[in-house]
Protein backbone atom coordinates (compact mmCIF):
# COMPACT_ATOMS: atom_id res chain seq x y z
CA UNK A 1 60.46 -4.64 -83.65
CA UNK A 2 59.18 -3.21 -79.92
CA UNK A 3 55.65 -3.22 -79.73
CA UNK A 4 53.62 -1.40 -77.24
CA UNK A 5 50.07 -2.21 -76.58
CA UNK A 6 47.78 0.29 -74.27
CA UNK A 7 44.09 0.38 -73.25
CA UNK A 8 42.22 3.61 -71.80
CA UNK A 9 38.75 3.74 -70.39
CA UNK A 10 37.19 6.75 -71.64
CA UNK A 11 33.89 7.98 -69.59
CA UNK A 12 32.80 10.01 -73.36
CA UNK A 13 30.83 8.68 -76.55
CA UNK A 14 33.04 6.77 -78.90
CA UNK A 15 32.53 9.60 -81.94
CA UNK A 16 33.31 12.06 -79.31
CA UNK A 17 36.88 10.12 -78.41
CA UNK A 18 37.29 9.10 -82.24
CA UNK A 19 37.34 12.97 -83.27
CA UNK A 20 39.54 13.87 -80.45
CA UNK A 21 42.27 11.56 -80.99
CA UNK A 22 42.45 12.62 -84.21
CA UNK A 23 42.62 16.50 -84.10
CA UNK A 24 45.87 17.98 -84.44
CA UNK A 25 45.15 20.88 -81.60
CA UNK A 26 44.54 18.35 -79.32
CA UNK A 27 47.10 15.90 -80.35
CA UNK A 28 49.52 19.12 -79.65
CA UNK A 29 48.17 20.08 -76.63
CA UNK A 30 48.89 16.78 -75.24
CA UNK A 31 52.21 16.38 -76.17
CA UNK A 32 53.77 19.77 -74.46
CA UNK A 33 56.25 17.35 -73.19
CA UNK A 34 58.24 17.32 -76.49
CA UNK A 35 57.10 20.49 -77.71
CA UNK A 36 55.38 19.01 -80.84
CA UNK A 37 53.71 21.00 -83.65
CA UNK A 38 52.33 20.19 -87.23
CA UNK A 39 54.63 21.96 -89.26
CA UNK A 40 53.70 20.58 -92.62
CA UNK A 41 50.45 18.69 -94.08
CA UNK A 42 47.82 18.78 -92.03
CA UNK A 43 48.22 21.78 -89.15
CA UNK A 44 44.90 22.07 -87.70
CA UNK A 45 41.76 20.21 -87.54
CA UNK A 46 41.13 16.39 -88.04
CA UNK A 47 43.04 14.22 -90.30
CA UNK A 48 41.39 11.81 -92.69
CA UNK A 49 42.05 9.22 -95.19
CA UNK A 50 45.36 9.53 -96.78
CA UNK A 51 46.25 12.72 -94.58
CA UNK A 52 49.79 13.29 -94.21
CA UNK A 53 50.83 15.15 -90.99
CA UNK A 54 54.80 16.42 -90.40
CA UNK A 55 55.28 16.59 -86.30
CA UNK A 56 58.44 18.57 -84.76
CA UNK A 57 58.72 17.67 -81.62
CA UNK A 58 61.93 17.62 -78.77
CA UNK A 59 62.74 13.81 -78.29
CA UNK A 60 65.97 13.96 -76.38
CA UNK A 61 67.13 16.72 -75.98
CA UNK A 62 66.80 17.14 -79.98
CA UNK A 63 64.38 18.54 -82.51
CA UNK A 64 63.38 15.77 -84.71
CA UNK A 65 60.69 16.08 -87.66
CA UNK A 66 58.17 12.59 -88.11
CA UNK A 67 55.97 12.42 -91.00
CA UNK A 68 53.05 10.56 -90.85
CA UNK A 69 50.28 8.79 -93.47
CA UNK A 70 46.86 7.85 -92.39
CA UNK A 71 46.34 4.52 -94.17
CA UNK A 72 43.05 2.89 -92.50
CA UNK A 73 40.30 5.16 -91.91
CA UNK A 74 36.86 3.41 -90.31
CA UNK A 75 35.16 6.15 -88.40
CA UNK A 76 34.43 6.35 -85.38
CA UNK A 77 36.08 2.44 -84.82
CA UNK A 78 39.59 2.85 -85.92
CA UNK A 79 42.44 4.86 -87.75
CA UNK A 80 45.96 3.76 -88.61
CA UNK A 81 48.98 6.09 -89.21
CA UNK A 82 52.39 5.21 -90.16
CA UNK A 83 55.90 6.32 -90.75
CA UNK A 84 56.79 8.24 -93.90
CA UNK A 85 60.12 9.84 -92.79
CA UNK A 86 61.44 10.23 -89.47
CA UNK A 87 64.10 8.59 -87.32
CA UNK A 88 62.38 4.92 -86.63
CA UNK A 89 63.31 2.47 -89.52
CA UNK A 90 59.29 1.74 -88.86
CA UNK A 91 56.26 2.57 -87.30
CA UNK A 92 52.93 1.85 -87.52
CA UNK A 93 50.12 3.15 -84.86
CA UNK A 94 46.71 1.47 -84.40
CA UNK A 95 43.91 4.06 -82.98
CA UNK A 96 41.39 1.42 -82.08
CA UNK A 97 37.83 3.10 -80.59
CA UNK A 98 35.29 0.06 -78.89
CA UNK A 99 31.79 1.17 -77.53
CA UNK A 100 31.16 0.42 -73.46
CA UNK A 101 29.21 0.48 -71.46
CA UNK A 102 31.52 3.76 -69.65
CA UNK A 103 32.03 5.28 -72.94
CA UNK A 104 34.69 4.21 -74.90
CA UNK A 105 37.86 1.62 -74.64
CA UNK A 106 40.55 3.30 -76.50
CA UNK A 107 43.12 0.97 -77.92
CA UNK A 108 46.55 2.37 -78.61
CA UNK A 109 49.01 -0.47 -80.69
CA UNK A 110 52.04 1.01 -81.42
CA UNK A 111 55.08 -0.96 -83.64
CA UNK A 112 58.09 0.57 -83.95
CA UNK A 113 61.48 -0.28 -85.11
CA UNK A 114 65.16 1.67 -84.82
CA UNK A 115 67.61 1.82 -87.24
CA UNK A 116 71.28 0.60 -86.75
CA UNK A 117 70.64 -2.78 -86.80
CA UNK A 118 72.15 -4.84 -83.23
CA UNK A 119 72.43 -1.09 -82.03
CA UNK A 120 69.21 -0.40 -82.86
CA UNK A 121 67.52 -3.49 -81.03
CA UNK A 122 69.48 -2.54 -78.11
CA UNK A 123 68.40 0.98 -78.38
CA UNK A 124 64.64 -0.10 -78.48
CA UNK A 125 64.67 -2.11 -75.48
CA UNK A 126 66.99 0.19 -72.98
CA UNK A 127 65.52 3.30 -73.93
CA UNK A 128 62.94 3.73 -76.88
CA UNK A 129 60.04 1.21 -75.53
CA UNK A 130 59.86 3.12 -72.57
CA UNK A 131 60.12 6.61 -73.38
CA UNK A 132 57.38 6.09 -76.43
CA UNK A 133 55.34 3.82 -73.15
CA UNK A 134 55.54 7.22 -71.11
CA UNK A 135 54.79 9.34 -74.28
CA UNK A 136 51.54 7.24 -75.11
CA UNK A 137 50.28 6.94 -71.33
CA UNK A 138 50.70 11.24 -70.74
CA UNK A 139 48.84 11.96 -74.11
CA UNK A 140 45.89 9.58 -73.40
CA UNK A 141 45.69 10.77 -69.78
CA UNK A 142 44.91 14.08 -71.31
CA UNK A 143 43.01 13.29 -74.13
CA UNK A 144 41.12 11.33 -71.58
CA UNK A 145 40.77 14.22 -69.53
CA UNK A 146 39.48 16.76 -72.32
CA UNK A 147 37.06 14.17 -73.76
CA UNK A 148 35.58 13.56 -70.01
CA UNK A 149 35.76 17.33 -68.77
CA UNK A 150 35.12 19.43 -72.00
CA UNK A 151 32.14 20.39 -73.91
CA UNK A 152 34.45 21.45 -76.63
CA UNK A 153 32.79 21.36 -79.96
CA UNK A 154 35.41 19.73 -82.68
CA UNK A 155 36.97 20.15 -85.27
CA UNK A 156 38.85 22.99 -83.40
């Protein structure tokens, strides 16, 4: 299992942060990289407790679909969404949200495993830690950027 730990220092109020890391507008505006859009569950607006969101998205070269569950809910502090169906074996995603002096201290912890076994493991540590590293790092740079530069008011 490849897990991938990130912090970003976010110059906004922690509900502020919260809200936007879990809005699916934003979430999809900051992942025009692969393309992705909620295509089933939740499509708009924030997700909650027990939520369900399906992502499309162009990983690849190749549309893949990745359904997601939001398990732990403790707002504005922390959410936690993992894996229903998709092409990981696993994956479970830790939105952590700590009051600073700045703002906010958003805590990404990402687990993840591949299937196919010894291929798999291989697969995680050529290829998959890095690409879901550089996935991670782009969307917080921009949700760090809307929180800091918007006066947006959410849900969208």
């Amino acid at each position: 299992m490849t897990q991938i730990r990130l912090e970003t220092l976010i110059h906004a109020p922690r509900e502020k942060v919260f809200d936007m890391a879990r809005d699916v507008g934003v979430h999809e505006d900051c992942a025009l990289g692969t393309r992705e859009k909620a295509v089933a569950g939740v499509t708009s607006g924030l997700v909650e407790q027990g939520d369900s969101v399906t992502w499309r998205a162009k990983h690849f070269g190749v549309w893949q679909q990745l359904t997601v569950a939001v398990t732990e809910f403790d707002p504005p502090s922390m959410f936690v969404d993992e894996m229903r169906r998709g092409a990981f074996k696993s994956m479970w995603h830790l939105h952590r949200f700590d009051r600073t002096d700045g703002g906010t201290l958003m805590i990404d912890e990402l687990k993840f495993e591949a299937p196919w076994g010894v291929l798999g493991w291989i697969a995680e540590r050529l290829v998959l830690e890095q690409h879901m590293r550089r996935f991670l790092l782009a969307r917080n740079e921009c949700l760090k950027s809307k929180a800091e530069g918007s006066e947006q008011t959410l849900p969208r």
